[in-house]
C-alpha atoms as a PDB file:
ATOM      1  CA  UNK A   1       1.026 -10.170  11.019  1.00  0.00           C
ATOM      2  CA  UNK A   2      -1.806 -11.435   8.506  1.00  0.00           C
ATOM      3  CA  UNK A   3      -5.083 -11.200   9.889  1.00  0.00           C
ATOM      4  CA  UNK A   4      -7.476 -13.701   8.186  1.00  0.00           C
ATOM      5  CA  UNK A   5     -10.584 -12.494   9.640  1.00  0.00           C
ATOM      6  CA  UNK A   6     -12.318  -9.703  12.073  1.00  0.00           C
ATOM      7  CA  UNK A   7     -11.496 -11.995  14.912  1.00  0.00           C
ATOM      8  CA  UNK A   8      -7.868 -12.240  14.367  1.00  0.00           C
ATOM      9  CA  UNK A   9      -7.934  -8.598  13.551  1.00  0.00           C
ATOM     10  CA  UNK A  10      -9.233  -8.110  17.607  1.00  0.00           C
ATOM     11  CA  UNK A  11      -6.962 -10.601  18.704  1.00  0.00           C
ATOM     12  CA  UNK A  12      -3.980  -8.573  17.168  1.00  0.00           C
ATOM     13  CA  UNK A  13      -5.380  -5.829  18.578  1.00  0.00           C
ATOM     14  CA  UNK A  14      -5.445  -6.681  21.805  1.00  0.00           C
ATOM     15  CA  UNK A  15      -1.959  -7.849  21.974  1.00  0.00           C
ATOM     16  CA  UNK A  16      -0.939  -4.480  20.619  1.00  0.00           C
ATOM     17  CA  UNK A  17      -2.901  -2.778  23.167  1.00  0.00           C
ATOM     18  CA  UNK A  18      -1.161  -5.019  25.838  1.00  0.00           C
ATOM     19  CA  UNK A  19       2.249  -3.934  24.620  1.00  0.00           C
ATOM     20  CA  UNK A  20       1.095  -0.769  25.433  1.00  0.00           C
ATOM     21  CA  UNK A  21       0.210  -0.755  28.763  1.00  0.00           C
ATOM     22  CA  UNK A  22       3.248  -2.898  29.460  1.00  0.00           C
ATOM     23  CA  UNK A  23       5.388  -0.141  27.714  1.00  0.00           C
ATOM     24  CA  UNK A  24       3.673   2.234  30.134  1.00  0.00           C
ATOM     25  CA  UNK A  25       2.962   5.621  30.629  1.00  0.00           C
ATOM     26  CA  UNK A  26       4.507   8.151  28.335  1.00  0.00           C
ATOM     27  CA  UNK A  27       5.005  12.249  29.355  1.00  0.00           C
ATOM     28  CA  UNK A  28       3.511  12.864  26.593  1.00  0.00           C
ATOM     29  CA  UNK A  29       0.216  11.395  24.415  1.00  0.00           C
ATOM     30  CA  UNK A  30       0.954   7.666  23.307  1.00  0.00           C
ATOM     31  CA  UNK A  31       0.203   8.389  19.693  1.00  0.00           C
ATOM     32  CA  UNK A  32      -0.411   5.594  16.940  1.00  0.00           C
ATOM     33  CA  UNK A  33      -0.199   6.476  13.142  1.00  0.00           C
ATOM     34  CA  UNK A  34      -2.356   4.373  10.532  1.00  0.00           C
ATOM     35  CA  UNK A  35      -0.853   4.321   7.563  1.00  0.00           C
ATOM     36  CA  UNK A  36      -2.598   2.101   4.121  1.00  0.00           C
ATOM     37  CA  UNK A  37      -5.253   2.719   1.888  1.00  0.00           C
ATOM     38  CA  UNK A  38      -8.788   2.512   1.737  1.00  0.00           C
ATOM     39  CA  UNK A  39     -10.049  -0.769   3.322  1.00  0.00           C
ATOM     40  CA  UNK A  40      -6.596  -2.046   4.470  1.00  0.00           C
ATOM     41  CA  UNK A  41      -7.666  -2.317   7.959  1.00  0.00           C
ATOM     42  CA  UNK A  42      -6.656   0.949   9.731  1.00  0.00           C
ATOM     43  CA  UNK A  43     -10.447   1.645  10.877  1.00  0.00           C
ATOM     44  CA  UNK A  44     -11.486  -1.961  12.284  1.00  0.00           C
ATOM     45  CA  UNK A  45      -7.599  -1.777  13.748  1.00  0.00           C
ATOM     46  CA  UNK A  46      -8.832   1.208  15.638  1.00  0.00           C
ATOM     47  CA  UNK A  47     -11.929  -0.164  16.700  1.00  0.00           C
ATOM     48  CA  UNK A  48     -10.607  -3.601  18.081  1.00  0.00           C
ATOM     49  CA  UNK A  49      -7.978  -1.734  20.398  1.00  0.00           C
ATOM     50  CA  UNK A  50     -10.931   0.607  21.353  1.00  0.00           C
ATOM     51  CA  UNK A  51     -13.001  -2.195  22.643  1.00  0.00           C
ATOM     52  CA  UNK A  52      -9.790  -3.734  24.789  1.00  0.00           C
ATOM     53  CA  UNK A  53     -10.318  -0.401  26.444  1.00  0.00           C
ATOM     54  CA  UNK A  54     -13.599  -0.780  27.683  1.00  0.00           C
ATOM     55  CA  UNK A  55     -14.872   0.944  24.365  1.00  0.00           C
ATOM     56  CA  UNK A  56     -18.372  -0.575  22.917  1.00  0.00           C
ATOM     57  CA  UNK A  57     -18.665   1.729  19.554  1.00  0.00           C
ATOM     58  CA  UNK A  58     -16.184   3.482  17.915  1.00  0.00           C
ATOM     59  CA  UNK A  59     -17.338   5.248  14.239  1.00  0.00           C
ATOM     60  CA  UNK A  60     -15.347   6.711  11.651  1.00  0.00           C
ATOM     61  CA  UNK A  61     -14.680  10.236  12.172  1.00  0.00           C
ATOM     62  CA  UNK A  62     -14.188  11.217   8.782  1.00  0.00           C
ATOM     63  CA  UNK A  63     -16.394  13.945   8.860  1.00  0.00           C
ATOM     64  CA  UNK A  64     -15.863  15.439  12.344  1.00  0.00           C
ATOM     65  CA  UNK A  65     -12.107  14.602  12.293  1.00  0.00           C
ATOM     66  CA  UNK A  66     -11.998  13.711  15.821  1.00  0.00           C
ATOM     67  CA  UNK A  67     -13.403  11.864  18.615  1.00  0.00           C
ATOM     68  CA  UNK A  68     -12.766  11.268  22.208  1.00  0.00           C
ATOM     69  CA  UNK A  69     -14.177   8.363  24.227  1.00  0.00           C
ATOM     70  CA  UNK A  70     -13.278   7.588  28.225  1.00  0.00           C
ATOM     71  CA  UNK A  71     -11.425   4.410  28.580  1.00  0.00           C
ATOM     72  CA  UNK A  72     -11.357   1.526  31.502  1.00  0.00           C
ATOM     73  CA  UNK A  73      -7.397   2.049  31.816  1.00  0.00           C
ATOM     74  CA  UNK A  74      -5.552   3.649  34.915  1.00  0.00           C
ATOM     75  CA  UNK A  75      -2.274   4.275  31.661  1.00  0.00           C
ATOM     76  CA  UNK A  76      -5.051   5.624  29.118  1.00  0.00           C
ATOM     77  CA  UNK A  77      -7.958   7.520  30.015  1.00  0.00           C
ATOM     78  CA  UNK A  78      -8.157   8.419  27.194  1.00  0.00           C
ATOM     79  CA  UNK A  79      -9.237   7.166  23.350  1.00  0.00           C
ATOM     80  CA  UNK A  80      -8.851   9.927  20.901  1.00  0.00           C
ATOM     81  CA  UNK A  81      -9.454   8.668  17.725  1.00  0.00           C
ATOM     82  CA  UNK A  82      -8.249  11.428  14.558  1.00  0.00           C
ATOM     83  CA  UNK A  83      -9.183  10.771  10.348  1.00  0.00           C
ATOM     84  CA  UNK A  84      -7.005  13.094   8.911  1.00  0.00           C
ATOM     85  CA  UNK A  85      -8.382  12.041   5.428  1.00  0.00           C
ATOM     86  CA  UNK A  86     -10.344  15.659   4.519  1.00  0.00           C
ATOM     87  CA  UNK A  87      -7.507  17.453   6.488  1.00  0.00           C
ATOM     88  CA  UNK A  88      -5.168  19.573   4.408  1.00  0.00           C
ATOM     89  CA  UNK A  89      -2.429  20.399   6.913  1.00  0.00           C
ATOM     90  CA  UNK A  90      -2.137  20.090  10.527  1.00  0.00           C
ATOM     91  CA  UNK A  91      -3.557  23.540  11.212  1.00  0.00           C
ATOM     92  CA  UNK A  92      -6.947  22.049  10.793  1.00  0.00           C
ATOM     93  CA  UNK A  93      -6.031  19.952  13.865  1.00  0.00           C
ATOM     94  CA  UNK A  94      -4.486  22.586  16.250  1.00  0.00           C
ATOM     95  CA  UNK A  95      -7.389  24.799  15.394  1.00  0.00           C
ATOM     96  CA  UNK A  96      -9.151  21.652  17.311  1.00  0.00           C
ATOM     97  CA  UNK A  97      -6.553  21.970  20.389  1.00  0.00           C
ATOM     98  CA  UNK A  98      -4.844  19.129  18.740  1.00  0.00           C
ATOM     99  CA  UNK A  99      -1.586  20.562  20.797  1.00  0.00           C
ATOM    100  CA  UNK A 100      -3.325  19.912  24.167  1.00  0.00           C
ATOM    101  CA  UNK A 101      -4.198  16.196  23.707  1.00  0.00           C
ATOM    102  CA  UNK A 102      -0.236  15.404  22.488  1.00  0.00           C
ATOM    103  CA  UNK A 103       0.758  16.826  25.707  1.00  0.00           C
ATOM    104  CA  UNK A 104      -1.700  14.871  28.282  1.00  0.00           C
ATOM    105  CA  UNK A 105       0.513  11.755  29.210  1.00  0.00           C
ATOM    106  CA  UNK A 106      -3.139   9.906  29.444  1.00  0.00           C
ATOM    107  CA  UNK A 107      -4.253  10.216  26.505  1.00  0.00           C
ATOM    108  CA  UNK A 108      -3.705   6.979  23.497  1.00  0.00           C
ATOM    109  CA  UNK A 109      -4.126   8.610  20.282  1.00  0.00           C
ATOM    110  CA  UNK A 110      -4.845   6.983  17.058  1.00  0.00           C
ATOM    111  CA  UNK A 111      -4.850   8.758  13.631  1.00  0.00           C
ATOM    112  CA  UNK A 112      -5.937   7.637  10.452  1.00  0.00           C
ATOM    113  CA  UNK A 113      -3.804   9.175   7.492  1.00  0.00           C
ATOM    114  CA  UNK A 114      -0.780  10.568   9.313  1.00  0.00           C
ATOM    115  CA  UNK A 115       0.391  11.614   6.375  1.00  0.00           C
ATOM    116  CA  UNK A 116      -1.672  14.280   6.008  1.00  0.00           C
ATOM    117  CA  UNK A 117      -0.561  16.227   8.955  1.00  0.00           C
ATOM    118  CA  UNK A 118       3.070  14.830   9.950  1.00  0.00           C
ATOM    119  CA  UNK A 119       4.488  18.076  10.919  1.00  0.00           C
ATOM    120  CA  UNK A 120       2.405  17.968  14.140  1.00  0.00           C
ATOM    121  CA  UNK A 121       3.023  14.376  14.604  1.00  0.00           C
ATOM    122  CA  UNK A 122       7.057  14.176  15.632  1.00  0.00           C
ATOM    123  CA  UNK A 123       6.999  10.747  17.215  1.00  0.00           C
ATOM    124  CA  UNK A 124       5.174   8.228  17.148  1.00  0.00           C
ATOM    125  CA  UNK A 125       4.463   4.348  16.765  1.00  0.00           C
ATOM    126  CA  UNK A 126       3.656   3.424  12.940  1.00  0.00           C
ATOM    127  CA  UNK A 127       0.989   0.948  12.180  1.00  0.00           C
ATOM    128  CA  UNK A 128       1.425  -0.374   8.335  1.00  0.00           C
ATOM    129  CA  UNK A 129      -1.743  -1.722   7.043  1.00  0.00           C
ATOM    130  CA  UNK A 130      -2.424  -3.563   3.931  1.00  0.00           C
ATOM    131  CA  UNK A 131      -5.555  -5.010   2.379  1.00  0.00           C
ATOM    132  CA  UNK A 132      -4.195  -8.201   1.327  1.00  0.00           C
ATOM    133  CA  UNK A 133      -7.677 -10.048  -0.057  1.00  0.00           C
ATOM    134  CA  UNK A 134     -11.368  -9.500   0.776  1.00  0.00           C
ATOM    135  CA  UNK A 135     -11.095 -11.827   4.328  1.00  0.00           C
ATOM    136  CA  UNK A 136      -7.274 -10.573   4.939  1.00  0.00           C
ATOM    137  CA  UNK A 137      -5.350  -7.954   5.999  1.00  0.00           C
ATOM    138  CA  UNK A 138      -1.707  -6.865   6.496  1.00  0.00           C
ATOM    139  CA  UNK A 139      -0.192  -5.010   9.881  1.00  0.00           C
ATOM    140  CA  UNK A 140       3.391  -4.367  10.293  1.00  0.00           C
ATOM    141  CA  UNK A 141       4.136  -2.468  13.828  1.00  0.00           C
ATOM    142  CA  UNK A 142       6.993  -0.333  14.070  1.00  0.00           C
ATOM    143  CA  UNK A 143       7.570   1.355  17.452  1.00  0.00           C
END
């Protein structure tokens, strides 16, 4: 799906966020890796499904690595919200009690630069995103 501005971008967003509650309630974490480069789109992504959640600001956590915001969903309570960009392993996140939020059915999190720490991540959905111009950008979902 192109997005052609931050609009569409939130309108994507929210459709993917619908999917989600329609898929329903996991027993573990629903968990949503962000995969592109710089500026493709994987931060305003996060932000846009955020505010479907009742969410009014959502920040980059590059340099605390993780936040956690309260949601307006009865499926996701939670928002967790990972950048695994300064990471070097996933060690650095279970030293955060990384395991504990994978295991709370509740929780919907999203995590910038999988990559980085895949061996805690065993499954979950894949969002490919692509800076295609200045105005567009590139998703590709695969659940």
């Amino acid at each position: 799906m192109v997005s052609h501005s931050l609009s569409e971008t939130k309108n994507i967003a929210g459709d993917f966020a619908k999917d989600l509650i329609s898929r329903g309630r996991n027993k573990k974490a629903t968990v949503v890796g962000l995969y592109g480069d710089l500026g493709s789109g994987k931060t305003a992504f996060t932000q846009a499904t955020a505010k479907f959640f009742g969410i009014k600001e959502v920040t980059s956590p590059t340099f605390i690595i993780e936040k956690i915001y309260k949601t307006n969903s009865d499926i996701f309570k939670t928002f967790v919200h990972v950048d695994a960009y300064r990471l070097d392993n996933a060690e650095d996140l279970r030293k955060l009690g990384f395991e504990e939020i994978l295991n709370d059915p509740e929780a919907l999190v999203f995590v910038e630069w999988p990559e980085r720490v895949s061996e805690i991540l065993s499954d979950h959905i894949r969002l490919m995103c692509e800076f295609v111009s200045e105005k567009e950008r590139n998703y590709e979902i695969i659940f």
